[in-house]
C-alpha atoms as a PDB file:
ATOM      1  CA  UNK A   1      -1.001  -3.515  16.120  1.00  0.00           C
ATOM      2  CA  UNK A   2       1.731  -5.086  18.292  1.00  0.00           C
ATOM      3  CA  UNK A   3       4.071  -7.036  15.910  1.00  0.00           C
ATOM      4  CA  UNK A   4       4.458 -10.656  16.079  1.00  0.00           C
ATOM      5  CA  UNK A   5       7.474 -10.362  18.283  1.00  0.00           C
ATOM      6  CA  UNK A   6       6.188  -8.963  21.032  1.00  0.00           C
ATOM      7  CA  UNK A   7       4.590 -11.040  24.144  1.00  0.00           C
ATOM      8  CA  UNK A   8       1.309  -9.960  23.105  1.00  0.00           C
ATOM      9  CA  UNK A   9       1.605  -9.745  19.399  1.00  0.00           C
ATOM     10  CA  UNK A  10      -0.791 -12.596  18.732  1.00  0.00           C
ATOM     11  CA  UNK A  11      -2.200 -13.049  15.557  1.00  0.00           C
ATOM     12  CA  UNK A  12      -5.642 -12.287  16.979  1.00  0.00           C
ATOM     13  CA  UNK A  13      -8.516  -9.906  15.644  1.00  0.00           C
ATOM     14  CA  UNK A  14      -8.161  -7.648  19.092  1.00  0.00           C
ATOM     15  CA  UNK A  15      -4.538  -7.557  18.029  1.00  0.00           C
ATOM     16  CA  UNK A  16      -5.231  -5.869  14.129  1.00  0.00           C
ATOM     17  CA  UNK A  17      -6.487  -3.040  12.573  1.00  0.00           C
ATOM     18  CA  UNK A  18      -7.104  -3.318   8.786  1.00  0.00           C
ATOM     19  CA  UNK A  19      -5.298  -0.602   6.641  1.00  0.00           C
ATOM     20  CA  UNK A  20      -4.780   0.103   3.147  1.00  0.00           C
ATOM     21  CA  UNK A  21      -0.868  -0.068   1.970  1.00  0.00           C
ATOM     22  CA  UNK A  22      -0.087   3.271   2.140  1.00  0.00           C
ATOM     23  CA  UNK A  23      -1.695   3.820   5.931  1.00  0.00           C
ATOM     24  CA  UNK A  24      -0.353   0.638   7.272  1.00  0.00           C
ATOM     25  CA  UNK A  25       3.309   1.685   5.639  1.00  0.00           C
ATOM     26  CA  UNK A  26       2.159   5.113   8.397  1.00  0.00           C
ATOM     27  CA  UNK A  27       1.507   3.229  10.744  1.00  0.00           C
ATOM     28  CA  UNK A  28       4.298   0.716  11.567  1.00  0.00           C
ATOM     29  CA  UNK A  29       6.827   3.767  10.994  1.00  0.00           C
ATOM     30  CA  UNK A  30       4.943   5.815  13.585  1.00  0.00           C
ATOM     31  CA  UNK A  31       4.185   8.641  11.385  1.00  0.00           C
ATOM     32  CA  UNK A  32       0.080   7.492  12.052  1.00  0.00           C
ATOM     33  CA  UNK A  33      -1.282   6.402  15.579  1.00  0.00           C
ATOM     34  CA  UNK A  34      -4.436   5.539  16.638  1.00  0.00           C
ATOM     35  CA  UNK A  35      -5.041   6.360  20.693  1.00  0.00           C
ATOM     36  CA  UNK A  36      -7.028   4.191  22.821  1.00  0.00           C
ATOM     37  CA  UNK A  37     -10.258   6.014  22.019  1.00  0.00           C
ATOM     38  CA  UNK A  38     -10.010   4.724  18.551  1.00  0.00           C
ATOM     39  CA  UNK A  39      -9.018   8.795  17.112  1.00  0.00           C
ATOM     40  CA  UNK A  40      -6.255   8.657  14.331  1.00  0.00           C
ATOM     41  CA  UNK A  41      -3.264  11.259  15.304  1.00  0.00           C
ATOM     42  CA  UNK A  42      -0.567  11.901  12.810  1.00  0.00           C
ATOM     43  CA  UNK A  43       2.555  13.144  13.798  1.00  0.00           C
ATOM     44  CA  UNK A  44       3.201  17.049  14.716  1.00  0.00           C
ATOM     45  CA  UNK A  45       6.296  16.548  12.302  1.00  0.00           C
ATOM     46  CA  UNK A  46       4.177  15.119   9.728  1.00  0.00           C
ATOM     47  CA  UNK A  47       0.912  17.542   9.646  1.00  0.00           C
ATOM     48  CA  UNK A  48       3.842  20.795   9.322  1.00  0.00           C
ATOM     49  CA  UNK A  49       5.367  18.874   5.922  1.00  0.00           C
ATOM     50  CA  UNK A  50       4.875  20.674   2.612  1.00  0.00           C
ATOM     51  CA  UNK A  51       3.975  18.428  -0.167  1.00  0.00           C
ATOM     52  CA  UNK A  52       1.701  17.375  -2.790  1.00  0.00           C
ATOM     53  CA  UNK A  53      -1.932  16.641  -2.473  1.00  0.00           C
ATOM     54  CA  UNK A  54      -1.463  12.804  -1.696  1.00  0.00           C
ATOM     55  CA  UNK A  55       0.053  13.808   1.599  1.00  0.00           C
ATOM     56  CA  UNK A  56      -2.237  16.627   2.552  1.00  0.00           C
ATOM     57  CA  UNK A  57      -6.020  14.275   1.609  1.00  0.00           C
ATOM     58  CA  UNK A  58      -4.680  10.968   2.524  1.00  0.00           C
ATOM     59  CA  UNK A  59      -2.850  11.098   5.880  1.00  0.00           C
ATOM     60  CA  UNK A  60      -2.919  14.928   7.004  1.00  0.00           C
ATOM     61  CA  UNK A  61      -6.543  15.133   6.907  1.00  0.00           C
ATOM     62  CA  UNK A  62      -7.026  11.645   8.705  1.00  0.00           C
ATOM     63  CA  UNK A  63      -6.026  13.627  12.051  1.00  0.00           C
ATOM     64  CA  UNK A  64      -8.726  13.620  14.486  1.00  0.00           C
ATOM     65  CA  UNK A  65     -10.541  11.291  12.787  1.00  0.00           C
ATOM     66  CA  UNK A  66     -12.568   8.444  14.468  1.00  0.00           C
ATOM     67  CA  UNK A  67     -11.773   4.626  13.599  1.00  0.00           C
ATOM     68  CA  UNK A  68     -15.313   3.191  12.284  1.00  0.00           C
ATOM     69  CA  UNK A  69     -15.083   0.054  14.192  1.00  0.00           C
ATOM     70  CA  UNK A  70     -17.394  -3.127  13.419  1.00  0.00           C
ATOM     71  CA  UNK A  71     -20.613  -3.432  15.690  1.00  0.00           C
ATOM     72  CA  UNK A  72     -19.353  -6.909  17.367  1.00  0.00           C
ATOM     73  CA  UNK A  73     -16.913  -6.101  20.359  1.00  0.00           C
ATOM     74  CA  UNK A  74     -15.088  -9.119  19.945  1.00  0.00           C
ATOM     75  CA  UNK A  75     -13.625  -8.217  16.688  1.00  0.00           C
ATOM     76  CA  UNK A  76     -12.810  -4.731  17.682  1.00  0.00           C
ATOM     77  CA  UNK A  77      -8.878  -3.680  18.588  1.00  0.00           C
ATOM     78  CA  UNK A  78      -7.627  -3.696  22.252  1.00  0.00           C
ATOM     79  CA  UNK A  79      -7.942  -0.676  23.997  1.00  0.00           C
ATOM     80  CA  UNK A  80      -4.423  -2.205  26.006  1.00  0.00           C
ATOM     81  CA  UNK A  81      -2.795  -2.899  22.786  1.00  0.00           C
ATOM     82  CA  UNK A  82      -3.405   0.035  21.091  1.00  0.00           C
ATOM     83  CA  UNK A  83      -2.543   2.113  24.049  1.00  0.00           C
ATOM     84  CA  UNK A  84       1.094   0.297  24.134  1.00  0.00           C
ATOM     85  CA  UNK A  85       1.220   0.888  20.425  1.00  0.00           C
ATOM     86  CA  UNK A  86       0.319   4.173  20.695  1.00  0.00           C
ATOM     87  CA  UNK A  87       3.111   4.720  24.027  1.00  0.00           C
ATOM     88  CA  UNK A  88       5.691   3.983  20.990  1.00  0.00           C
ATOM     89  CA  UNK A  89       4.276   6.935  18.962  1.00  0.00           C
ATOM     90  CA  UNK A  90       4.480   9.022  21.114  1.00  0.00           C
ATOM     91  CA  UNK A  91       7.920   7.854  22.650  1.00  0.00           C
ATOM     92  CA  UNK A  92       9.351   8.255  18.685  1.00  0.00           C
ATOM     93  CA  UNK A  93       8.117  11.499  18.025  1.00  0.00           C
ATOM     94  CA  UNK A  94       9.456  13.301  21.325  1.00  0.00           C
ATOM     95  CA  UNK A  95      12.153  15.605  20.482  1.00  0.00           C
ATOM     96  CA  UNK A  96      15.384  15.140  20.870  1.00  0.00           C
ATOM     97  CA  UNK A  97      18.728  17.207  19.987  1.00  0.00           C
ATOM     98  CA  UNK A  98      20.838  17.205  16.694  1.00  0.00           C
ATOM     99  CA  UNK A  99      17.516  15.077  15.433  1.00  0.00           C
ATOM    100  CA  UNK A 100      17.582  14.748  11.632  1.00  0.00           C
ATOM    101  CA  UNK A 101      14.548  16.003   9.687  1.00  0.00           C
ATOM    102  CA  UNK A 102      11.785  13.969   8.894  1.00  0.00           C
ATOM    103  CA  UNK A 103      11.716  14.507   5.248  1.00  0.00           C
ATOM    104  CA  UNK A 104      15.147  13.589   5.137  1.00  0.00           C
ATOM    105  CA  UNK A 105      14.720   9.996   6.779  1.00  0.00           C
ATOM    106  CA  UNK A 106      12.515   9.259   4.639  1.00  0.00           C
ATOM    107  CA  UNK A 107      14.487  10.017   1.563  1.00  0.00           C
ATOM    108  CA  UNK A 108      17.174   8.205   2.546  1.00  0.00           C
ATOM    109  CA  UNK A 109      16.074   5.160   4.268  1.00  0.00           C
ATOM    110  CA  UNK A 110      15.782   2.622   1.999  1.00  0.00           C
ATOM    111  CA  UNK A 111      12.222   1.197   3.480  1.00  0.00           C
ATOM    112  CA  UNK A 112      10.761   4.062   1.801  1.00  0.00           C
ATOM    113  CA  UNK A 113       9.300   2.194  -0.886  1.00  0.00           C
ATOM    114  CA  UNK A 114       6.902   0.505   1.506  1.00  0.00           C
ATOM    115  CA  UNK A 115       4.691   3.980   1.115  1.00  0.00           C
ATOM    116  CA  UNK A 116       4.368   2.898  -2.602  1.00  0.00           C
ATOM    117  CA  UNK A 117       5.346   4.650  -6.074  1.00  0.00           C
ATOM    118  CA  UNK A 118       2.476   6.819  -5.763  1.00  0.00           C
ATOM    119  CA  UNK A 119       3.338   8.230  -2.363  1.00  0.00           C
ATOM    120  CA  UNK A 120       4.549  12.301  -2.304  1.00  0.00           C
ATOM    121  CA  UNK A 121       6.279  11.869   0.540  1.00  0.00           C
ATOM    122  CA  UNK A 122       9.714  11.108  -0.457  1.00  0.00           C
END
């Protein structure tokens, strides 16, 4: 959740949440947060995007959804972490003037590969 860089970004269980590539890819560019209560949010930006099915079944519909987390509390993730995490979210997606598009950041940044071939978002 919080990357290694940060004070708290220990390589702990409480500090990880496992993903498949194309959510984690989501996930550390803020396009998919998960609040404190464990409930996946996508972006606003995000869920209004027009594209292919990929988009629309593998991250659009995961808004709302609740985190199945593992029956031991110890190897669940930290409420505090994920609320800082999710602070950033919500920090990156507040609007802000002359703001370019999201489609088009993804096109051109050239990270865009970490959603994978398959993605439909770019």
């Amino acid at each position: 959740m919080l990357p290694d860089v940060h004070p708290r970004g220990a390589p702990v269980v409480p500090n990880g949440i496992t993903l498949c590539k194309l959510h984690h890819a989501a996930f550390d560019r803020n396009l998919l947060g998960i609040r404190p209560d464990f409930v996946v949010e996508i972006r606003s930006e995000l869920l209004r995007e027009i594209d292919g099915p990929m988009l629309q079944h593998d991250i659009k519909e995961m808004n709302g959804t609740q985190l199945e987390l593992p029956g031991e509390r110890a190897s669940r993730p930290d409420t505090a972490r994920l609320e800082e995490r999710y602070q950033e979210l919500i920090e990156v997606a507040r609007p802000r003037p002359y703001r370019q598009g999201l489609r088009s950041r993804l096109v051109n940044d050239n990270t865009t590969d970490a959603l994978g071939p398959a993605c439909s978002m770019g």
